[in-house]
C-alpha atoms as a PDB file:
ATOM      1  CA  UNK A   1      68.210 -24.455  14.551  1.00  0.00           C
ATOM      2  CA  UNK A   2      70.070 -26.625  17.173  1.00  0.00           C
ATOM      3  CA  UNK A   3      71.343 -25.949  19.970  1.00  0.00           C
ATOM      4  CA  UNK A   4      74.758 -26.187  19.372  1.00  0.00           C
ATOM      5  CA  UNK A   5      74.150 -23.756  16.580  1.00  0.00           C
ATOM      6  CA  UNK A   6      73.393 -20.798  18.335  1.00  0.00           C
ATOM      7  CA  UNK A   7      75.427 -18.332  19.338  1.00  0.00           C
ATOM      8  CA  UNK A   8      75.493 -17.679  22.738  1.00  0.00           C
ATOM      9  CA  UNK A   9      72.799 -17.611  25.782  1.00  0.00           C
ATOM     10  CA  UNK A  10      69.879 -14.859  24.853  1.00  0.00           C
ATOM     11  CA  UNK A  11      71.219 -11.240  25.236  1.00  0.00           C
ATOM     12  CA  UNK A  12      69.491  -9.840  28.388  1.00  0.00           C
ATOM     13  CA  UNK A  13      68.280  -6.517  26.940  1.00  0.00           C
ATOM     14  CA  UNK A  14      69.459  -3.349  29.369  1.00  0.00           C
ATOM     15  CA  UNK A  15      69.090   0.373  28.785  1.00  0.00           C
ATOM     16  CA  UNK A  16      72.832   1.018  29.161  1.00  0.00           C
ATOM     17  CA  UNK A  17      75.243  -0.504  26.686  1.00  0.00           C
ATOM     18  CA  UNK A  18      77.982  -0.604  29.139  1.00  0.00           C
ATOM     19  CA  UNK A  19      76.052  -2.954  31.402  1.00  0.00           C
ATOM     20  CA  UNK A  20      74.634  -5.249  28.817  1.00  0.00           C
ATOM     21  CA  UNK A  21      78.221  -5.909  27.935  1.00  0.00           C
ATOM     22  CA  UNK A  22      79.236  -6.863  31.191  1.00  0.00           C
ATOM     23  CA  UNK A  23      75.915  -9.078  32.270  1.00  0.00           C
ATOM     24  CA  UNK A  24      76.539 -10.884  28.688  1.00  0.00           C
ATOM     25  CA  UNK A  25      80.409 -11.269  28.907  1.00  0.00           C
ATOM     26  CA  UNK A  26      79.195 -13.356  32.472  1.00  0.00           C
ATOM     27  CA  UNK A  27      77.981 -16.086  30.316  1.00  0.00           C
ATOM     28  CA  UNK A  28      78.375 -19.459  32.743  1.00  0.00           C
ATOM     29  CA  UNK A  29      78.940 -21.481  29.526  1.00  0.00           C
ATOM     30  CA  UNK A  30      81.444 -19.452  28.024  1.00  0.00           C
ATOM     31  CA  UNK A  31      83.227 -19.522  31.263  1.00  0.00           C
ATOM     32  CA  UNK A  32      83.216 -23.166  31.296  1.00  0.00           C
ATOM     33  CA  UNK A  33      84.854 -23.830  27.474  1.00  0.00           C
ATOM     34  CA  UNK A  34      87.633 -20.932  28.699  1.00  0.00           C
ATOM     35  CA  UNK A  35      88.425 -22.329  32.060  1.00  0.00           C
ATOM     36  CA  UNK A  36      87.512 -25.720  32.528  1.00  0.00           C
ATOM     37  CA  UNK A  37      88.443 -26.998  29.087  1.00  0.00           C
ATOM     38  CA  UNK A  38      92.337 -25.829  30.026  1.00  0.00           C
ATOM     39  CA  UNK A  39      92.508 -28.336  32.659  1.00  0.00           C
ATOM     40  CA  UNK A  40      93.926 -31.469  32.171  1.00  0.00           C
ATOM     41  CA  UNK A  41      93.429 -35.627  32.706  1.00  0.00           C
ATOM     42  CA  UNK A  42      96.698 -35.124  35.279  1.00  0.00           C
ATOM     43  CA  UNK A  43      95.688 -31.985  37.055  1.00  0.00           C
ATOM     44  CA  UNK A  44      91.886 -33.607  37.667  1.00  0.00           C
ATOM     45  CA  UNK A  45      93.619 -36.971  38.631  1.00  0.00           C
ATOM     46  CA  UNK A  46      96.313 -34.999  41.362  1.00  0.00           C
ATOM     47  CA  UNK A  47      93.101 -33.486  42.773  1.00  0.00           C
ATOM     48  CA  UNK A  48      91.274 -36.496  43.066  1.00  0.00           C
ATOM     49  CA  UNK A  49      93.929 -38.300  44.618  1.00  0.00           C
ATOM     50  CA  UNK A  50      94.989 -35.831  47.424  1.00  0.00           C
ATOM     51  CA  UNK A  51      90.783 -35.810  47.619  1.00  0.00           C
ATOM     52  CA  UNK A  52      90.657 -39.515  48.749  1.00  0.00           C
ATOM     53  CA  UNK A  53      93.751 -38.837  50.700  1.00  0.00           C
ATOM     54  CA  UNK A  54      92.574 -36.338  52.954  1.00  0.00           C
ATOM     55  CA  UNK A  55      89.261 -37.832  53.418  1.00  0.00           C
ATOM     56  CA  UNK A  56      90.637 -39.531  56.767  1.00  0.00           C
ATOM     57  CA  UNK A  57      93.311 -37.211  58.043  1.00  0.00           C
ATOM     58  CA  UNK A  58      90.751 -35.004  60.119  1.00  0.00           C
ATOM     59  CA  UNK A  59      89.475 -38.486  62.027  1.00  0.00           C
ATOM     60  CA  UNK A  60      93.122 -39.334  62.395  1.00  0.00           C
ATOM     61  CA  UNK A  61      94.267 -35.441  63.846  1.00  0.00           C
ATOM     62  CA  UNK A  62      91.676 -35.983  66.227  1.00  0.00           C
ATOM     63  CA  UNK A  63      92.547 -39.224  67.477  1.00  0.00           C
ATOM     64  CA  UNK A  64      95.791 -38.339  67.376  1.00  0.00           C
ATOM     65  CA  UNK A  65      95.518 -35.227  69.803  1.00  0.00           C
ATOM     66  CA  UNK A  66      92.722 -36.672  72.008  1.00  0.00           C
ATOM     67  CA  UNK A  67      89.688 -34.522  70.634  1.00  0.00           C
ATOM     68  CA  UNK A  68      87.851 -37.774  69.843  1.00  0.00           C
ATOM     69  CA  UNK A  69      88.428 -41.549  70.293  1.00  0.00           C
ATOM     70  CA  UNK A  70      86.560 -42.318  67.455  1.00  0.00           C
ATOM     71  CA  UNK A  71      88.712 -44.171  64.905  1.00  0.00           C
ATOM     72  CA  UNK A  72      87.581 -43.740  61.106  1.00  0.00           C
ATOM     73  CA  UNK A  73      85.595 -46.895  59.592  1.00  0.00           C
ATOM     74  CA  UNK A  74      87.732 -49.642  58.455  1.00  0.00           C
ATOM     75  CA  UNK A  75      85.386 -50.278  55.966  1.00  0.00           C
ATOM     76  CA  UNK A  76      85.978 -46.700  54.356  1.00  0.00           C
ATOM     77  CA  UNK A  77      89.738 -46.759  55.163  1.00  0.00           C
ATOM     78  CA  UNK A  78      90.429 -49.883  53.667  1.00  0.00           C
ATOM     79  CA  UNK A  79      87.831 -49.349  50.738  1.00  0.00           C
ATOM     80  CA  UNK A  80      89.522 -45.906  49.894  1.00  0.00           C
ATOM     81  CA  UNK A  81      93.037 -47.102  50.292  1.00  0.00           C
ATOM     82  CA  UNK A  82      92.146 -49.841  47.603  1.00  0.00           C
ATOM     83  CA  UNK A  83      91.047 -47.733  45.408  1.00  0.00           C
ATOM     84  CA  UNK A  84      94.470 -45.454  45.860  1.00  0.00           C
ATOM     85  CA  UNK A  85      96.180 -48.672  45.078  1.00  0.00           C
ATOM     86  CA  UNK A  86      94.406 -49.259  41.859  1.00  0.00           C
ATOM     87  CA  UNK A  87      95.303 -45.916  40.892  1.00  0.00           C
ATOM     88  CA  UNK A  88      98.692 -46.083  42.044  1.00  0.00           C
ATOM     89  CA  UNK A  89      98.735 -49.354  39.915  1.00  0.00           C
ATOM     90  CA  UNK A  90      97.729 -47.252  36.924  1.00  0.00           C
ATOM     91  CA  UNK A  91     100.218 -44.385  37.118  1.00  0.00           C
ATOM     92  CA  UNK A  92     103.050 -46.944  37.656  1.00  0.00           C
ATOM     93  CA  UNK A  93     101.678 -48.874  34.336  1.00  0.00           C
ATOM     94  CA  UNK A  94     101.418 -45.527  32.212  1.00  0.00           C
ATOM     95  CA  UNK A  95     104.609 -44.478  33.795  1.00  0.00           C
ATOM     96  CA  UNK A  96     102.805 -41.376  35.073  1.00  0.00           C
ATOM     97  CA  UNK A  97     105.397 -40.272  38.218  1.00  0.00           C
ATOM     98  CA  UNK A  98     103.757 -37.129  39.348  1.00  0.00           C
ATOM     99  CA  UNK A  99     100.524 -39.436  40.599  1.00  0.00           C
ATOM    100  CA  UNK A 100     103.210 -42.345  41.618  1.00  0.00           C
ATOM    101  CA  UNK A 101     105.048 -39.302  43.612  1.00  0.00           C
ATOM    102  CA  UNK A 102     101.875 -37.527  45.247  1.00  0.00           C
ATOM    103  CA  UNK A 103     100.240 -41.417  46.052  1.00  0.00           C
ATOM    104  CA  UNK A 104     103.275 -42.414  47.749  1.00  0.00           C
ATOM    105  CA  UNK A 105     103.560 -38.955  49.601  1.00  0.00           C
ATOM    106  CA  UNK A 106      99.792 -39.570  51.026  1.00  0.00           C
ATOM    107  CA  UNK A 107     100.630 -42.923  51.968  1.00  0.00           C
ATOM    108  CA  UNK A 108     103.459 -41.989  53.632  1.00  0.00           C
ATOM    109  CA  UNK A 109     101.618 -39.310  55.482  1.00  0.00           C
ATOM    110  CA  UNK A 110      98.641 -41.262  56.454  1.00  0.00           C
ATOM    111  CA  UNK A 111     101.409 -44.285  57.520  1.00  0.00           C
ATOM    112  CA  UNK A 112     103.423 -41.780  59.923  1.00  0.00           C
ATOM    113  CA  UNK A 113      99.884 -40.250  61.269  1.00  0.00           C
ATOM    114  CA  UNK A 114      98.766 -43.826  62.141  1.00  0.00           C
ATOM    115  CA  UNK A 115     102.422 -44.233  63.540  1.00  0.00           C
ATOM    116  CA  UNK A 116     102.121 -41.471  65.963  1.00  0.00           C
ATOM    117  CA  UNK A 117      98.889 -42.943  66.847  1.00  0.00           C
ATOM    118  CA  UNK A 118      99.311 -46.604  67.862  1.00  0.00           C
ATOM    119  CA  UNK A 119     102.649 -46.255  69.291  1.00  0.00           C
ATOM    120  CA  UNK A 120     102.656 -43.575  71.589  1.00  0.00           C
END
């Protein structure tokens, strides 16, 4: 018998039937096909792109209200912001205008952060 075939993870045996239905109704897997499954390509692709948006906004707070004078890499910052643009290239080509919308937003909040920055 496979994997696949079986029914669920092993029963954990306990005295009290009340308690063995609770420790086996907090099956991970289960979980996982009921929760994770219901998410979808857009959602994951939002979260990945506000992700990669806020990676330098704590550098560029800091900067911007003296804590630090340490600018962010402009390796990582122009590395990251290509990769934005290739997925900003994608959404516009699927015509997918949530991730157009929330890529544009980040850029515009990263441009007006960098704004405040230099020219003040």
């Amino acid at each position: 018998m496979s994997l696949l075939e079986k029914e669920s993870v092993s029963k954990i045996p306990v005295s009290e039937p009340w308690i063995n239905n609770i420790v086996n109704k907090l099956n991970p897997i289960d979980w996982i096909k009921e929760h994770v499954a219901n998410l979808s390509a857009t959602s994951l692709h939002i979260i990945s792109v506000i992700l990669l948006h806020s990676s330098t906004i704590p550098t560029l707070l800091s900067l911007m209200f003296g804590i630090s004078d340490k600018t962010p890499i402009l390796d990582m910052v122009l590395l990251l912001w290509a990769a934005l643009l290739a997925m900003f290239a994608q959404a516009i080509i699927q015509k997918n205008y949530i991730i157009v919308t929330v890529i544009t937003v980040g850029f515009m909040v990263q441009s007006v952060i960098m704004a405040l920055i230099f020219f003040r």
